[in-house]
Structure formats: C-alpha cells, structure tokens
C-alpha atoms as a PDB file:
ATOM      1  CA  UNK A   1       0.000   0.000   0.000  1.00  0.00           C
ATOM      2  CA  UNK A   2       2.534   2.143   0.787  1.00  0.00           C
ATOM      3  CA  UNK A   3       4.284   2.134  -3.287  1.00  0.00           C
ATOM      4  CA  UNK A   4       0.680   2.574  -4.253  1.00  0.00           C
ATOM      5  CA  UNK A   5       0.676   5.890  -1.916  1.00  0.00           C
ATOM      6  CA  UNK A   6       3.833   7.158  -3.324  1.00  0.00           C
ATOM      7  CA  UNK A   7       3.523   6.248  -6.676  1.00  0.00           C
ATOM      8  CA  UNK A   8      -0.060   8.382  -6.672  1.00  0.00           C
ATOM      9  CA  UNK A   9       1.329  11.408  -4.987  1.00  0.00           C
ATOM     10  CA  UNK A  10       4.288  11.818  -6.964  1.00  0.00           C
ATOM     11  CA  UNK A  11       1.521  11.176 -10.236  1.00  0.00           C
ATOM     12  CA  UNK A  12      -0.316  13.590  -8.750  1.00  0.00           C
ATOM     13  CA  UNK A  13       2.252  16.311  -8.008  1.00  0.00           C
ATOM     14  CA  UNK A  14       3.655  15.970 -11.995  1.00  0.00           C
ATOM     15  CA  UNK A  15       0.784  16.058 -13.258  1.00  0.00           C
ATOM     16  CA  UNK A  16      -0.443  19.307 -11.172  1.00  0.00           C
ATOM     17  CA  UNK A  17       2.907  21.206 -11.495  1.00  0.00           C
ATOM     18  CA  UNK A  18       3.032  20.324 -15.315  1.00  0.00           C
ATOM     19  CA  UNK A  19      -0.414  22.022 -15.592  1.00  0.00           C
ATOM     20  CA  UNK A  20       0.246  25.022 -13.533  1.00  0.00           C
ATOM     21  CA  UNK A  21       3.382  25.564 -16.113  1.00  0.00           C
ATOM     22  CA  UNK A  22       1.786  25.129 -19.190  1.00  0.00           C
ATOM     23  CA  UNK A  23      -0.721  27.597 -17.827  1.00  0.00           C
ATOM     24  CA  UNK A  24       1.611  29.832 -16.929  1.00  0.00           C
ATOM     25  CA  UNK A  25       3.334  29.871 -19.932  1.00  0.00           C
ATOM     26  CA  UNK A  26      -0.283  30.166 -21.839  1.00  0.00           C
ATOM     27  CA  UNK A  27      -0.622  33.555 -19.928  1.00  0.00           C
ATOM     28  CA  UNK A  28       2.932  35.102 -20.606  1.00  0.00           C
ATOM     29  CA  UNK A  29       2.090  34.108 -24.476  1.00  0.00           C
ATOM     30  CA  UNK A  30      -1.267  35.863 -24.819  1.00  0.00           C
ATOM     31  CA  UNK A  31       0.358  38.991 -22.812  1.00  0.00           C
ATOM     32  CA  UNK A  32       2.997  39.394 -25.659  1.00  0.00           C
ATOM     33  CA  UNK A  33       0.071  39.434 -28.389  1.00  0.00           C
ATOM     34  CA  UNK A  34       0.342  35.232 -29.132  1.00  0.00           C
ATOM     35  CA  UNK A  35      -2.172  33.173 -29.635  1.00  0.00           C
ATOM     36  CA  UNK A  36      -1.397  29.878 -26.788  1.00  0.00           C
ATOM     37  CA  UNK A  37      -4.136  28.370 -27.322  1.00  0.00           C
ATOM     38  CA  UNK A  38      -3.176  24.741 -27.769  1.00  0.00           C
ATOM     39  CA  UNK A  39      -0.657  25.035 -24.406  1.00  0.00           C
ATOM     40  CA  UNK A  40      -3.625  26.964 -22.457  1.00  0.00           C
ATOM     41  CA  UNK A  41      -5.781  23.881 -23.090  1.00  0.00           C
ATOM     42  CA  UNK A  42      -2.925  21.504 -22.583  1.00  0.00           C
ATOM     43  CA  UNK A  43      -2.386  23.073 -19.200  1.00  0.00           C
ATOM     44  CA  UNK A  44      -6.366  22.765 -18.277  1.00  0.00           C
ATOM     45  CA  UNK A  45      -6.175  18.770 -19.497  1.00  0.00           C
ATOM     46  CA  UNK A  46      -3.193  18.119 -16.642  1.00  0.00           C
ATOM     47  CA  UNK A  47      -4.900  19.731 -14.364  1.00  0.00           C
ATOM     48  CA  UNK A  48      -8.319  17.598 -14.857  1.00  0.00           C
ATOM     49  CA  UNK A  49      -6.401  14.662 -15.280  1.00  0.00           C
ATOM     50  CA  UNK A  50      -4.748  15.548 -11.616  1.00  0.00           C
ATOM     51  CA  UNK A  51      -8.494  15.991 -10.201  1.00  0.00           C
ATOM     52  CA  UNK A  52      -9.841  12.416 -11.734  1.00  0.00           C
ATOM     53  CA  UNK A  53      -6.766  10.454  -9.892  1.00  0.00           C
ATOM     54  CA  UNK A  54      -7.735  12.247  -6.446  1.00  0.00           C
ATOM     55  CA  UNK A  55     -11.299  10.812  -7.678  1.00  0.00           C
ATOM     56  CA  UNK A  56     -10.056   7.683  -8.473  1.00  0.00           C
ATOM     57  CA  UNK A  57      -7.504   7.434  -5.450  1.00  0.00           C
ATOM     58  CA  UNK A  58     -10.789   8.664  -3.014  1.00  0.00           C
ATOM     59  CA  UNK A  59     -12.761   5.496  -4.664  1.00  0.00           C
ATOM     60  CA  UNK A  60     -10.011   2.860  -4.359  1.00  0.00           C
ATOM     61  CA  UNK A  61     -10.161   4.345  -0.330  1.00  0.00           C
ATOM     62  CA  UNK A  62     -13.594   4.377   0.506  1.00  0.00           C
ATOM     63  CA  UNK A  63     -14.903   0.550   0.628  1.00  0.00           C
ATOM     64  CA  UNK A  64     -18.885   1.688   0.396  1.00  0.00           C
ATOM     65  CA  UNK A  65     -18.154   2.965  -3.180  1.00  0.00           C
ATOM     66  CA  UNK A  66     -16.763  -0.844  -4.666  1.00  0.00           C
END
C-alpha cells in the first residue's frame, strides 16, 4: 500500500505542477500578443487529469463505493 501511496502522490504532483506551467506559460504568451491556445488547453487537461486520480484514489479508499 505504501508504493501505491507514493507512486499516486508523486503522479499527482507531476501532473499538477506540469499544468500550472503550461498555464503559466499560456498567460505570458497571450500577454505578448500570441495566440497559446493549444498550451492553455494543454495546461487545463493536466490539471483535470490531476483531479480524476484524487477521484479515483478517493474510490479505491472508501470501501462503500466498490
């Protein structure tokens, strides 16, 4: 259990930190007249992908949901 634990909360924090930068890096595009589309919505995909393995780590926790 404990790999399992580890394994999900380093997941996690990639997958949240890689969002936050691809944000970021949306926002300083558009503020020097670029389009950043593509990397805005890139950013927005880690970020939900982050929030369904808290989802999915919450189910595999909670017995009454299996």
């Amino acid at each position: 259990m404990t790999v399992v634990s580890v394994v999900a909360s380093v997941t996690f924090t990639i997958l949240l930190s890689c969002g936050v930068r691809f944000i970021s890096s949306a926002k300083v595009t558009a503020n020097q007249g670029l389009r950043a589309r593509g990397t805005l919505s890139l950013g927005y995909a880690f970020i939900g992908l982050a929030g369904l393995l808290v989802l999915y780590c919450l189910y595999l926790i909670v017995p009454q949901f299996h």
